[in-house]
Protein backbone atom coordinates (compact mmCIF):
# COMPACT_ATOMS: atom_id res chain seq x y z
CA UNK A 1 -8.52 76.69 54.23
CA UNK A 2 -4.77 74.80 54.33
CA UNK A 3 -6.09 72.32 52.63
CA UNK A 4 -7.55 74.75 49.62
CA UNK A 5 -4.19 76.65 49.34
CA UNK A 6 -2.19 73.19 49.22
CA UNK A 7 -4.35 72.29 46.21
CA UNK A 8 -4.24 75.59 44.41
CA UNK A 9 -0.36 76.20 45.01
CA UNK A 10 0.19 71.88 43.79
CA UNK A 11 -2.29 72.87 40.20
CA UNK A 12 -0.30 75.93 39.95
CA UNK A 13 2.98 74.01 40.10
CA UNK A 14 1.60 71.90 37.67
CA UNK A 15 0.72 74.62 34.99
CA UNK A 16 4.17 76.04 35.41
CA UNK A 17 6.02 72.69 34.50
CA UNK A 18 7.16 72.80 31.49
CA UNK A 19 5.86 69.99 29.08
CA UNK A 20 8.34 68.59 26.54
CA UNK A 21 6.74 67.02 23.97
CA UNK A 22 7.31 63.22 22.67
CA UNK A 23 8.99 62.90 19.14
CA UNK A 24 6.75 60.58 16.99
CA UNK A 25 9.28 57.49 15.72
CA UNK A 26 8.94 56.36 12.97
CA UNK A 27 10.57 52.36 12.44
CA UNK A 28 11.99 51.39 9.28
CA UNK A 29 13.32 48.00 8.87
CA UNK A 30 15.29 46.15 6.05
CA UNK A 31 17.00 42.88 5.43
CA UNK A 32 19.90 44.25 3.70
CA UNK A 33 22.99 45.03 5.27
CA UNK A 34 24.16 48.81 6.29
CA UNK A 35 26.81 48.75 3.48
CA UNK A 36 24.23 48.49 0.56
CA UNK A 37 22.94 51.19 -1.39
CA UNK A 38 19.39 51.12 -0.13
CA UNK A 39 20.82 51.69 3.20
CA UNK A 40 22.14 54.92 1.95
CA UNK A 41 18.73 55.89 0.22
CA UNK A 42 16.96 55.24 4.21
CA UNK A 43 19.31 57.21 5.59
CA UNK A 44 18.43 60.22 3.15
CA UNK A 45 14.97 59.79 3.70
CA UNK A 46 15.17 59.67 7.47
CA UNK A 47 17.80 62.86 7.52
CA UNK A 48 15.19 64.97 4.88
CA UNK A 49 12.12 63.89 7.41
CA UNK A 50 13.55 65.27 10.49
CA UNK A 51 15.13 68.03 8.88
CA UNK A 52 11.46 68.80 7.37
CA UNK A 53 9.61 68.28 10.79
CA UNK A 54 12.06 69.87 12.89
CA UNK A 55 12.74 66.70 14.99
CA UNK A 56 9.01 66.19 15.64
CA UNK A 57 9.26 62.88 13.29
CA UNK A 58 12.79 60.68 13.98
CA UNK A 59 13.36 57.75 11.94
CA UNK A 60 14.81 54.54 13.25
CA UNK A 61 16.24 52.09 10.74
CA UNK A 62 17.25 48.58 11.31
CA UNK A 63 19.12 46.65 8.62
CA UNK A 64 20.97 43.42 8.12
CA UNK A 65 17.14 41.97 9.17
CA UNK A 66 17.91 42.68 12.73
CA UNK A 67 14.45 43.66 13.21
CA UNK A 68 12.84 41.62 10.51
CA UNK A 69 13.20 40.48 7.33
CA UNK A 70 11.07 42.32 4.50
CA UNK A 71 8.94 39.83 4.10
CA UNK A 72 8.32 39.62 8.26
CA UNK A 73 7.89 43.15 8.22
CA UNK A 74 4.46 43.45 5.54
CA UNK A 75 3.02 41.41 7.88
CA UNK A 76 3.60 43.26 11.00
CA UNK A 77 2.86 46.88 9.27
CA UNK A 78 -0.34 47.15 11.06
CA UNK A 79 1.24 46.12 14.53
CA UNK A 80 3.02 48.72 15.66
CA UNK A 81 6.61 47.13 15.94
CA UNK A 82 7.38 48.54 12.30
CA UNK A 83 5.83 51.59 10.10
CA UNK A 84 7.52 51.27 6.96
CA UNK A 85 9.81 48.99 4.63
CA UNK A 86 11.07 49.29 1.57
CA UNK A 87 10.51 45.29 -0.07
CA UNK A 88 10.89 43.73 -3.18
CA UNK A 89 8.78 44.29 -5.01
CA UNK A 90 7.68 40.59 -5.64
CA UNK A 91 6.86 40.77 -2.33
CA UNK A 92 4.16 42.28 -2.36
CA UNK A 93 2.31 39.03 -4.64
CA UNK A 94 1.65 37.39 -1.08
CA UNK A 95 -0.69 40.53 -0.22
CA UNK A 96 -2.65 40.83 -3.76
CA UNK A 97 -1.33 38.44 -6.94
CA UNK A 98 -2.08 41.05 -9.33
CA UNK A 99 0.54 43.24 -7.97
CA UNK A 100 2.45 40.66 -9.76
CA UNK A 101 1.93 42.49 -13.17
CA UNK A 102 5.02 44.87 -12.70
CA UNK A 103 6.96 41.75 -12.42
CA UNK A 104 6.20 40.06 -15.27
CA UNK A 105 9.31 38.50 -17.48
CA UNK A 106 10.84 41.03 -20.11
CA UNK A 107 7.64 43.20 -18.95
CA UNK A 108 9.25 46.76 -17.23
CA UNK A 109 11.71 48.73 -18.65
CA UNK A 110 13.72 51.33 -17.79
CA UNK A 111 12.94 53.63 -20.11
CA UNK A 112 8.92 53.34 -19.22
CA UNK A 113 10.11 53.97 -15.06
CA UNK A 114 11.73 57.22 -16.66
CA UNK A 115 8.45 58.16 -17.80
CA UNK A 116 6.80 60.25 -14.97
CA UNK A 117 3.31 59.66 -15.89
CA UNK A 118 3.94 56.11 -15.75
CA UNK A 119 5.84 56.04 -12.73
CA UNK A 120 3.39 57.82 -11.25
CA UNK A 121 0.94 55.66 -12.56
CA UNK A 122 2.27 52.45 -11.62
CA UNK A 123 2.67 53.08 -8.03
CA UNK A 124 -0.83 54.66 -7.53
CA UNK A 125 -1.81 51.35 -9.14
CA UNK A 126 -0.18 48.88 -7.16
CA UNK A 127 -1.16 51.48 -3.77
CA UNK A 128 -5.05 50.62 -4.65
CA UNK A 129 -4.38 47.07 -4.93
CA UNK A 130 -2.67 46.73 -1.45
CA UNK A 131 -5.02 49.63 0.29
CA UNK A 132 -7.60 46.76 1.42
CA UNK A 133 -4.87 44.86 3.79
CA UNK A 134 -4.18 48.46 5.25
CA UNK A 135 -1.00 49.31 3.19
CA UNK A 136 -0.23 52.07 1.09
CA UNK A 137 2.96 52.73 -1.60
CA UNK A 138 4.29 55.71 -1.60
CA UNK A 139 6.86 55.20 -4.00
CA UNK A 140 8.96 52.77 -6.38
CA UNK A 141 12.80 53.20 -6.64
CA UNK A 142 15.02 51.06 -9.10
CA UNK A 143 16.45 47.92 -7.86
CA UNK A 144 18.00 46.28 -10.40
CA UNK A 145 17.99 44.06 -13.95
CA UNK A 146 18.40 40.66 -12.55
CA UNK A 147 20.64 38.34 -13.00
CA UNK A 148 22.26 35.01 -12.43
CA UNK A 149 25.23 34.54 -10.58
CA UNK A 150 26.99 31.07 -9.22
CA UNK A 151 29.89 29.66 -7.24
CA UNK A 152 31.51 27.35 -9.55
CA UNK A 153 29.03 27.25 -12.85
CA UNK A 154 30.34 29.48 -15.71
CA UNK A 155 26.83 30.76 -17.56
CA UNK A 156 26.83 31.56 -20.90
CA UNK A 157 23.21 30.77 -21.85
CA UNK A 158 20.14 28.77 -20.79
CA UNK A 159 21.56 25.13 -21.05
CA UNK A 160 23.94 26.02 -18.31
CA UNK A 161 21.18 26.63 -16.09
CA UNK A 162 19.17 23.25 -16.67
CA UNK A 163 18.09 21.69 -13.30
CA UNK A 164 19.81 24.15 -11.00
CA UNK A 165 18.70 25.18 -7.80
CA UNK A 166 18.50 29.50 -7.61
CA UNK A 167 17.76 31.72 -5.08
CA UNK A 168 15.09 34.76 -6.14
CA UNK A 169 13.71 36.76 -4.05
CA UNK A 170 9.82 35.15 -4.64
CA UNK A 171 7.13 36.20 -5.63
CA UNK A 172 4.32 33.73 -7.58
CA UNK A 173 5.37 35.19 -10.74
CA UNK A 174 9.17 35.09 -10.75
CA UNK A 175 8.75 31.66 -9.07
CA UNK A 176 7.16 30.76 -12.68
CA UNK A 177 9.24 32.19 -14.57
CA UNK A 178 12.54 30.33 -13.19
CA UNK A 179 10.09 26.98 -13.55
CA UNK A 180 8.95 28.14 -17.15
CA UNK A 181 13.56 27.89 -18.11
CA UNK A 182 13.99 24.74 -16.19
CA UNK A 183 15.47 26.15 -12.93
CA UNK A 184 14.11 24.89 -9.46
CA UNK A 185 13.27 28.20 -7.77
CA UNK A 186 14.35 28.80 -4.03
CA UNK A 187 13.20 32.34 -2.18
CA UNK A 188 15.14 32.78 1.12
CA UNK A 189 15.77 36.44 1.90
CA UNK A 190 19.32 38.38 0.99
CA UNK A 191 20.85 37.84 4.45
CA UNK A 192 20.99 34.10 3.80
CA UNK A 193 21.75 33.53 0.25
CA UNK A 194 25.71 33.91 0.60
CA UNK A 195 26.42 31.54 3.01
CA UNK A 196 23.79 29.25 1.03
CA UNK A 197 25.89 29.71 -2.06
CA UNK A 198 29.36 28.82 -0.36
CA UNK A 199 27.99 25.84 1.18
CA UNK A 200 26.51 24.35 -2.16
CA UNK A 201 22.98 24.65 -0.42
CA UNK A 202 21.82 26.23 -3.64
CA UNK A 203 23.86 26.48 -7.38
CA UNK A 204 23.19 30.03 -8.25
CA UNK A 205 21.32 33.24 -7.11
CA UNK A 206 19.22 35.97 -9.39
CA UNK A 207 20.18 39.03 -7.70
CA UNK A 208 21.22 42.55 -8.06
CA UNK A 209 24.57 43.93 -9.12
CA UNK A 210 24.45 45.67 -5.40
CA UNK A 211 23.90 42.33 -3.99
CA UNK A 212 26.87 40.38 -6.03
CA UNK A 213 29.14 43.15 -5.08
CA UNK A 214 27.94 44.18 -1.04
CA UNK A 215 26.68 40.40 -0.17
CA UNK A 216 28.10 37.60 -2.13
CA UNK A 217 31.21 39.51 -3.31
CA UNK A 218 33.91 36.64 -5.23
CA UNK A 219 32.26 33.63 -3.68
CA UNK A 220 30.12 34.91 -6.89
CA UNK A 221 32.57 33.90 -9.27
CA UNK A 222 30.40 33.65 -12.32
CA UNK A 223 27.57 36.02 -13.56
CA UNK A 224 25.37 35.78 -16.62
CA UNK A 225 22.78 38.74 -17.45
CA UNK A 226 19.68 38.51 -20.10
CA UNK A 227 19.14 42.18 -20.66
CA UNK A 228 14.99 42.95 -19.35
CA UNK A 229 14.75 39.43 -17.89
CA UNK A 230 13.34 41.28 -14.63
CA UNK A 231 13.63 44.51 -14.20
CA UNK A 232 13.12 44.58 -10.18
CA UNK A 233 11.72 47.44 -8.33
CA UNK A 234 11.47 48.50 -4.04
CA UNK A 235 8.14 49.48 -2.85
CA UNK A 236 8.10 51.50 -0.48
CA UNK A 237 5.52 50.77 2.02
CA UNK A 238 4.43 52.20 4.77
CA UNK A 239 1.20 51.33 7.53
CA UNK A 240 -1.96 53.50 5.87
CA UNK A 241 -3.35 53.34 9.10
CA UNK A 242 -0.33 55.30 11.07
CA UNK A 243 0.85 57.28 8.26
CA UNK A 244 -3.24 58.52 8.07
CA UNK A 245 -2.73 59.20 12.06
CA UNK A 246 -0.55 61.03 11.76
CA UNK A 247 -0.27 65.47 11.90
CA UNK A 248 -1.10 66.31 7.71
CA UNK A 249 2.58 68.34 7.95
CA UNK A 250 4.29 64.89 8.95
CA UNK A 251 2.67 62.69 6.40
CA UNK A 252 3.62 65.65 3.95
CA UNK A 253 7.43 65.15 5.26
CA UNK A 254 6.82 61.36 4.46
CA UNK A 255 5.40 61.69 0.85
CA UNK A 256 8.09 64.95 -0.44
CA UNK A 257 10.85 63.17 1.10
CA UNK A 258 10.27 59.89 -0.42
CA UNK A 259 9.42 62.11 -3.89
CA UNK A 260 12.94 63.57 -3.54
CA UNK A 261 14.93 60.26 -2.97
CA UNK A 262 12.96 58.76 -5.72
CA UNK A 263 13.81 61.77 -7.79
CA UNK A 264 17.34 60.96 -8.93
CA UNK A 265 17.70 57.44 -7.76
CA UNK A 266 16.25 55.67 -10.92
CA UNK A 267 19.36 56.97 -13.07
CA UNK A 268 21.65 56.85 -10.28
CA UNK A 269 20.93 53.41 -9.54
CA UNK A 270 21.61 51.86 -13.14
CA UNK A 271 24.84 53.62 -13.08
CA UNK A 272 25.88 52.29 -9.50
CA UNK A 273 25.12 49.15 -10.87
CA UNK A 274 27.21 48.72 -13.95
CA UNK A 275 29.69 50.09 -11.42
CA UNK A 276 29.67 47.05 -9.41
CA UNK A 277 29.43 44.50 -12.03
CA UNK A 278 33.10 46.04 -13.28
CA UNK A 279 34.09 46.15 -9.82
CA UNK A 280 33.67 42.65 -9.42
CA UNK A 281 35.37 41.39 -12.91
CA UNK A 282 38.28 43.45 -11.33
CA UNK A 283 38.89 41.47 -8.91
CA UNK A 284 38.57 38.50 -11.20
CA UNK A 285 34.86 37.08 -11.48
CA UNK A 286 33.67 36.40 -15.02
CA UNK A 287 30.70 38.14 -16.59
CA UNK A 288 28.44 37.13 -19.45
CA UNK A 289 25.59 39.06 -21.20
CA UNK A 290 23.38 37.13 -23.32
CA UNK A 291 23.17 38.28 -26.79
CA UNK A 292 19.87 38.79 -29.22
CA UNK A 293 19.42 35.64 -30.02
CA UNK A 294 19.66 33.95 -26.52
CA UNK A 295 17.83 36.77 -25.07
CA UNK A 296 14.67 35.83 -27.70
CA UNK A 297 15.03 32.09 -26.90
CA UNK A 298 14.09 33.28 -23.33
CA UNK A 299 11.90 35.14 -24.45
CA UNK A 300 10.04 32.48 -26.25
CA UNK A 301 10.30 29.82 -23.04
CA UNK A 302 8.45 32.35 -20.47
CA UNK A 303 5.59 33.38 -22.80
CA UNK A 304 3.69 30.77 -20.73
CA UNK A 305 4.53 32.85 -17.28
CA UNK A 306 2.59 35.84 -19.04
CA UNK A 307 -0.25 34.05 -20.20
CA UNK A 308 -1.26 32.42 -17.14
CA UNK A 309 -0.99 35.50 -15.58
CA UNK A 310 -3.26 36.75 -18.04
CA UNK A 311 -5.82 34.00 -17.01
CA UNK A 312 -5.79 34.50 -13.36
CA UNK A 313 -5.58 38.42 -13.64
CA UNK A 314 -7.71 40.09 -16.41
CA UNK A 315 -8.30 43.50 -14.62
CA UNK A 316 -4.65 44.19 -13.54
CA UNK A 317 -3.39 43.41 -16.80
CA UNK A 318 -5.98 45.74 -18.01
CA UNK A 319 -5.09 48.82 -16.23
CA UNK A 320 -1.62 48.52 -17.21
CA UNK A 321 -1.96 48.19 -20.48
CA UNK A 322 -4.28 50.97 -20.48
CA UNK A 323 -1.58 52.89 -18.22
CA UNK A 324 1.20 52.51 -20.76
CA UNK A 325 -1.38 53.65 -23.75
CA UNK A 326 -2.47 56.92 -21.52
CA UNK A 327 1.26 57.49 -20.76
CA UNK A 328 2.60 56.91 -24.56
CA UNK A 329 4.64 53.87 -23.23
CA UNK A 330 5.63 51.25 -25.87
């Protein structure tokens, strides 16, 4: 009989302790550094999750590639050490080559990523492409039109350029591209390319306007710009298989919250960039913008890039043209 009332007095102690339940985490990582703008974008998204959830889904974010670079990170979505990144998009060739038809030379504009219906579009697309290795896109936000800057070479056209070794970011078909103008192509990820710069290691890098200004800052001395060279989007990509997992109100915090950021940050984002680009020629840096004539003898030398792409990738190239026609997208 003691032994009965021990039990039912220890089960009733248990029913009467309260349970506090476990905050799902959510871990974002990125390779740049806290001070860029994409940092600020993450931290929006995580604040509008947790706001949206009530606390039930935190987000963690690591930057500066303290956790991994983006590159690292794709390939440990599935893991468990990381749920979502925001890459590149050129990253994303190493999981499916055709997602390299967004990055085609001269190919996306900004006025087509203005388009809903093709923004829209275009990120469904490239989700289905990378849904087989367990991925899923939930969004595409600006990053920037490309350009050239260097240490010590002063750009004002293509002939500059000849047998130079620049950083990009990868990706098969800006790799290509840089081969297709007579550049020697190097990808190493945005926390290195500074110190590669200053050290000679490499003679230019094809960034971002963010990047000259937050990363390489005046050891960029020169910058040269062909307008719609490569328009460069982030994916934002997150582990199907956990994001699927997870309660339907959560994953709706995910999707509306990335949908808001993504909202303004097209417009915002090509105005933050001209920004930096007169920040910089403040503080004394030199900046060149090819004109119509140099931008069609580009033009004219990457035709090749497209082609073989062509070649190797009938049915992407397909849908997007077909995209653009239902969308009313020159």
């Amino acid at each position: 009989m003691f032994n009965k009332l021990t039990n039912l007095m220890a089960a009733t102690a248990l029913i009467l302790v309260p349970v506090t339940a476990v905050a799902e985490e959510l871990v974002l990582t990125s390779e740049v550094p806290a001070t860029h703008w994409k940092t600020g974008y993450m931290e929006e998204f995580g604040r509008l999750v947790e706001e949206k959830t009530g606390g039930d889904l935190t987000v963690s974010i690591f930057t500066a590639g303290q956790l991994y670079t983006d590159q690292d990170a794709l390939a440990a979505l599935g893991t468990g050490g990381v749920h979502m990144v925001w890459p590149v998009s050129v990253r994303l060739e190493t999981v499916v080559p055709a997602v390299g038809v967004m990055n085609l030379p001269f190919g996306l504009s900004d006025e087509a990523m203005l388009n809903s219906c093709f923004n829209s579009g275009l990120s469904n697309m490239v989700s289905d492409l990378v849904a087989p290795s367990g991925l899923e896109v939930l969004g595409l936000l600006r990053a920037a039109d490309l350009f050239f800057i260097s240490h010590d070479i002063e750009m004002n056209g293509l002939d500059d350029l000849a047998d130079t070794k620049v950083r990009i970011t990868g990706g098969k078909v800006l790799l290509d591209t840089m081969r297709s103008i007579g550049v020697s192509p190097i990808s190493m990820s945005a926390s290195e390319m500074s110190t590669a710069l200053a050290q000679g290691a490499i003679d230019a890098v094809f960034t971002s306007p963010a990047g000259w200004a937050k990363i390489l800052g005046t050891t960029g001395a020169y910058g040269f710009r062909v307008p719609g060279l490569s328009l460069a989007t982030y994916s934002v990509v997150v582990d199907k298989a956990w994001m699927e997992a997870l309660p339907q109100d959560q994953q709706d915090a995910i999707t509306s919250s990335i949908a808001e950021v993504a909202g303004s940050q097209w417009l915002a984002s090509k105005a933050s960039g001209e920004e930096n680009i007169a920040s910089m020629t403040a503080q004394g840096t030199v900046f060149v913008e090819a004109d119509a004539a140099e931008r069609a003898r580009w033009a004219t030398l990457v035709e090749g890039t497209a082609q073989e792409f062509l070649e190797n990738n009938p049915e992407a190239v397909a849908a997007y043209a077909d995209l653009k026609v239902s969308c009313n997208v020159e």
